[in-house]
Every structure is written in C-alpha cells, then in structure tokens.
C-alpha atoms as a PDB file:
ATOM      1  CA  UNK A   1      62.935 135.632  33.832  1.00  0.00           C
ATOM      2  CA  UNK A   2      62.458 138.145  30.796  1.00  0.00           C
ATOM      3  CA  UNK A   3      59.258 136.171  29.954  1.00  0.00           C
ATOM      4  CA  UNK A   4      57.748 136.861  33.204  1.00  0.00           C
ATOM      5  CA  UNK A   5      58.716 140.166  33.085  1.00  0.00           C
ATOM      6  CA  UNK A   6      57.233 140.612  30.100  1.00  0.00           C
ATOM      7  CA  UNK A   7      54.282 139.255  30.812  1.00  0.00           C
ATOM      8  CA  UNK A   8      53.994 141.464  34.402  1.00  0.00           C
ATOM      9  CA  UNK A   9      54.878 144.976  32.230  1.00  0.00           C
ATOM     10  CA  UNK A  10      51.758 143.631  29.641  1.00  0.00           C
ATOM     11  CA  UNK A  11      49.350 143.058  32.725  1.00  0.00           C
ATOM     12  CA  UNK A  12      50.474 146.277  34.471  1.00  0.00           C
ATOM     13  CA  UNK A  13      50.244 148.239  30.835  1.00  0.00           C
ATOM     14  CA  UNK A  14      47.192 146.464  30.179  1.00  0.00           C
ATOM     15  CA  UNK A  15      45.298 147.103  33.743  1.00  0.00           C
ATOM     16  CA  UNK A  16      46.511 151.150  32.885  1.00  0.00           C
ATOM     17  CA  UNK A  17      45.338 151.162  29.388  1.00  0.00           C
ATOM     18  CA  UNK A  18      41.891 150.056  30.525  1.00  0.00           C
ATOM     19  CA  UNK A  19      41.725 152.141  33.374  1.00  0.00           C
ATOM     20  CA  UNK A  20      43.060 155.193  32.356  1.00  0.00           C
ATOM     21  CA  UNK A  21      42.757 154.746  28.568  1.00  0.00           C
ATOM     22  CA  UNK A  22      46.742 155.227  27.819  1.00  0.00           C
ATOM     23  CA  UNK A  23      48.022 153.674  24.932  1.00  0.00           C
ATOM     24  CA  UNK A  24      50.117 151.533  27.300  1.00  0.00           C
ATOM     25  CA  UNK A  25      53.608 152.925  25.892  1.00  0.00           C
ATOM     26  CA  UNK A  26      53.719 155.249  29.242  1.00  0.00           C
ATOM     27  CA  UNK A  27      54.409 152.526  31.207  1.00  0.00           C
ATOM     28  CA  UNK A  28      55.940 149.650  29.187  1.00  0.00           C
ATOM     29  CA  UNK A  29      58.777 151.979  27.210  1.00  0.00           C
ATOM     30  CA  UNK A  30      60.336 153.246  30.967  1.00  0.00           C
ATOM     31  CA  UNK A  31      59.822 149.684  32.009  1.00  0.00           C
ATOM     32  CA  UNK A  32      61.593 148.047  28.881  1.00  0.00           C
ATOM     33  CA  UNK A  33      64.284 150.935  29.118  1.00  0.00           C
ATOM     34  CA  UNK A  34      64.996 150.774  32.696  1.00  0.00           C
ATOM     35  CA  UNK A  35      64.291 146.990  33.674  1.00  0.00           C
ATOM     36  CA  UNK A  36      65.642 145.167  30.264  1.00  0.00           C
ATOM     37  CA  UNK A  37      68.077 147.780  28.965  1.00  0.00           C
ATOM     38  CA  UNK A  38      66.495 147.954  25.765  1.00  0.00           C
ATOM     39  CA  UNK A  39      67.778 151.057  24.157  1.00  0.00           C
ATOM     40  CA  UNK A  40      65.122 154.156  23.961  1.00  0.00           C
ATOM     41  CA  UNK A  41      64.538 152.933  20.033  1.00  0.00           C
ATOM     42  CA  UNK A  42      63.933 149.699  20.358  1.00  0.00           C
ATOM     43  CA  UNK A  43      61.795 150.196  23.734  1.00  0.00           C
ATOM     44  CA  UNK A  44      59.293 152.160  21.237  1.00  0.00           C
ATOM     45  CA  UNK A  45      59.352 149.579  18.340  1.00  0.00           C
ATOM     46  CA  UNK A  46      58.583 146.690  21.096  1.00  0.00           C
ATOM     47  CA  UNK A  47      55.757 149.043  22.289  1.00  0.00           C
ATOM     48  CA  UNK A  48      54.264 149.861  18.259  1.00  0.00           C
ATOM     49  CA  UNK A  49      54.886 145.940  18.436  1.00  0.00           C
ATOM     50  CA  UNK A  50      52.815 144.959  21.121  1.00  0.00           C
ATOM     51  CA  UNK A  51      49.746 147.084  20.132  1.00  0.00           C
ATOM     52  CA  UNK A  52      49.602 146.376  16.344  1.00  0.00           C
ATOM     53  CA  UNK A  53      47.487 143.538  16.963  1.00  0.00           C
ATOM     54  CA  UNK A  54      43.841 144.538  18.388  1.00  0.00           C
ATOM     55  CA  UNK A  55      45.143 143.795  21.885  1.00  0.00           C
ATOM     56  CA  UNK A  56      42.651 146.788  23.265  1.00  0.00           C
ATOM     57  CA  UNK A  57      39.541 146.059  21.729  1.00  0.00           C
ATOM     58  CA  UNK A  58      37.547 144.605  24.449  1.00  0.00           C
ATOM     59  CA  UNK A  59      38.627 147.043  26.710  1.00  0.00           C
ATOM     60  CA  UNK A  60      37.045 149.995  23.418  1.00  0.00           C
ATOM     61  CA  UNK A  61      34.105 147.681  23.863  1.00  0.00           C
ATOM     62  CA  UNK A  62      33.147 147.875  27.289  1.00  0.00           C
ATOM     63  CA  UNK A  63      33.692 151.751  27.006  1.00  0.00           C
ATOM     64  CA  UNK A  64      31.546 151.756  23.664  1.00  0.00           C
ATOM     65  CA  UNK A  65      29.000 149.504  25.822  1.00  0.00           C
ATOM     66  CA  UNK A  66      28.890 151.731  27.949  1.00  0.00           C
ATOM     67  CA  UNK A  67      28.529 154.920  26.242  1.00  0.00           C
ATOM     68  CA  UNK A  68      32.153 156.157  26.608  1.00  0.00           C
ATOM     69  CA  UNK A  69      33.304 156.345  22.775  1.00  0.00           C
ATOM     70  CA  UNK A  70      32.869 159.073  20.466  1.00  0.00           C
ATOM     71  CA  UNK A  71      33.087 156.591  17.482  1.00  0.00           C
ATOM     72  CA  UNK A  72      33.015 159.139  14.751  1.00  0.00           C
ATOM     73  CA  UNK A  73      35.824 161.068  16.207  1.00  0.00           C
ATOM     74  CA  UNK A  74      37.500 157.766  16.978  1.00  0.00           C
ATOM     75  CA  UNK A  75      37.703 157.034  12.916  1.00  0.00           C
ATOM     76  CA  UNK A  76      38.900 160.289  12.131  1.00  0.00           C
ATOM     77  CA  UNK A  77      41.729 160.370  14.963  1.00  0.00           C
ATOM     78  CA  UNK A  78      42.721 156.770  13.991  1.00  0.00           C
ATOM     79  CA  UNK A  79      42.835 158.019  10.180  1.00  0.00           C
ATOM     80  CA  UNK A  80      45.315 160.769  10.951  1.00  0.00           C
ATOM     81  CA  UNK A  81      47.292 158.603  13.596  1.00  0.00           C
ATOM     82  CA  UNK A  82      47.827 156.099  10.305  1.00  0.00           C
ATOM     83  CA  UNK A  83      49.870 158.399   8.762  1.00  0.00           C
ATOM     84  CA  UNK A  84      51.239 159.971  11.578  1.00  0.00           C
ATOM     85  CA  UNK A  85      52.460 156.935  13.403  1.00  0.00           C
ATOM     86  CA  UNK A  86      54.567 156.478   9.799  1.00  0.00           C
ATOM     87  CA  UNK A  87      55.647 159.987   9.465  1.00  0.00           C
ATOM     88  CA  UNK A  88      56.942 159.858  13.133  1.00  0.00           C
ATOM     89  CA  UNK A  89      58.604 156.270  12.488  1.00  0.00           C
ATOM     90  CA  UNK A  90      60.537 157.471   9.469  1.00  0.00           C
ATOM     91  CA  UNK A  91      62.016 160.449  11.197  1.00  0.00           C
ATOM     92  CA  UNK A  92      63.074 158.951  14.650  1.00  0.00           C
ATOM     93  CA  UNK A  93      65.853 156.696  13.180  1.00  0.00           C
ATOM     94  CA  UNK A  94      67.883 160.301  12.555  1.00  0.00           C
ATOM     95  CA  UNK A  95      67.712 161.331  16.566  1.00  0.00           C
ATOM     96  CA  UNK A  96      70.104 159.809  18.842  1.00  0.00           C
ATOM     97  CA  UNK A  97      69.205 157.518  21.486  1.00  0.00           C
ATOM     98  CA  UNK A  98      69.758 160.185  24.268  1.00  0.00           C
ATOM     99  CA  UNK A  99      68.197 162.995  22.829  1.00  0.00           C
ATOM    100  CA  UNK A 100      65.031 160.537  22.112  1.00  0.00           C
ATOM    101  CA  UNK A 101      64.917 159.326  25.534  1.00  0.00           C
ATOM    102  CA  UNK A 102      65.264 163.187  27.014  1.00  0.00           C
ATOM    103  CA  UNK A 103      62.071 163.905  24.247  1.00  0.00           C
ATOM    104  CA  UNK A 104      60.462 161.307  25.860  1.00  0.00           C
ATOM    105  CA  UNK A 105      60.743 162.182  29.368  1.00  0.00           C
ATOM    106  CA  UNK A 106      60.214 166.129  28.497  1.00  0.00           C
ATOM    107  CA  UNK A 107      56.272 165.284  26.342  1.00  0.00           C
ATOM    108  CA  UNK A 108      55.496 163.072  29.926  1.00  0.00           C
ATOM    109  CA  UNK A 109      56.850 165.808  32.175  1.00  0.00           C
ATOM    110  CA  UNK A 110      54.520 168.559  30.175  1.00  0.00           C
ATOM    111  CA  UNK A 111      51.533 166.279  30.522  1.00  0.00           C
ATOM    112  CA  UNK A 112      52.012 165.634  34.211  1.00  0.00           C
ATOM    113  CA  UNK A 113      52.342 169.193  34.407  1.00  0.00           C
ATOM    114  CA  UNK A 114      49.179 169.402  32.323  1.00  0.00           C
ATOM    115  CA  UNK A 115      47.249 167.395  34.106  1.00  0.00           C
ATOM    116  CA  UNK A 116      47.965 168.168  37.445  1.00  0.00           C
ATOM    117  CA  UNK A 117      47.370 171.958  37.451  1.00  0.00           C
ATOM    118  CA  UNK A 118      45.379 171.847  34.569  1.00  0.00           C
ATOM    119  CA  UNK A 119      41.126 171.583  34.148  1.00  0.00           C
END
C-alpha cells in the first residue's frame, strides 16, 4: 500500500510541478506528513530525495521549447540555491519537529496570501 501511495503523491506532485512549476515539495511534504506519518524532518529529506535526480527536466524542456525559461537567470538562481539548499540543511536539524512543521505551514499561508490578493 505505501508503494502505491507513493507512486500516486509522485504523479499528483509531478502533474503540479509541470503545471504550475512548484518544486513538488508543496504537495508531497503535507502528503508524506499527514498520509504516512513521516515526521516534518524526514517528510523534507524524502522530498530533497526525490528531486536530486533530474526528475523535472523534460517538463524545463517543454517550457524552454517553448520559450518559457529565462536560462541565464535559471543558472544564477540554481547557483545560489546550491549553497542555500546546504546552508538551510545544516541548520534545520537544531529546530524541533513542531516548530518546523508550524514554519512550514506559516511560508505556505503567506504565499497563499500572496498570491491571492496579490498582482
């Protein structure tokens, strides 16, 4: 059963990713929190898991294909995000499980917010 749903929170995350161009981690981290009990920590290192292989890059190619990718800002971002991602990895193990899960939930409620009354 956890193989199945698995592979339905990678096909919904997936579908998202290419649609909406999320990272995928909005959807599969509440999903592997909530549906598998994996703890807030470990729902995030499954979802760094999942995307360290190249898992979007045909979906970046249809966009590039299509004229949808700033490619020079994409190697810049993806520079930054390098070090970043590392940074952020080293400092999470010293928050608590709660507190990380109420971060979480608080950076998705301000980009609802965001982007619902936002431009």
């Amino acid at each position: 059963m956890i193989t199945l749903g698995s592979i339905l929170i990678g096909l919904v995350a997936g579908i998202a990713s290419g649609f909406f161009g999320i990272g995928g981690g909005l959807l599969m981290i509440p999903a592997m929190v909530y549906f598998f009990n994996l703890t807030q920590h470990q729902a995030q290192g499954t979802s760094l898991a999942v995307l360290t292989p190249p898992l979007v890059l045909f979906a970046a190619i249809k966009y590039y294909n299509e004229g949808n990718v700033n490619l020079r800002m994409a190697v810049f971002i993806a520079l930054g995000f390098v070090g970043g991602a590392y940074l952020g990895a080293t400092f999470v193990h010293h928050v608590s499980d709660p507190i990380l899960k109420r971060l979480f939930g608080v950076l998705l409620l301000i980009v609802s917010i965001k982007m619902i009354l936002g431009k």
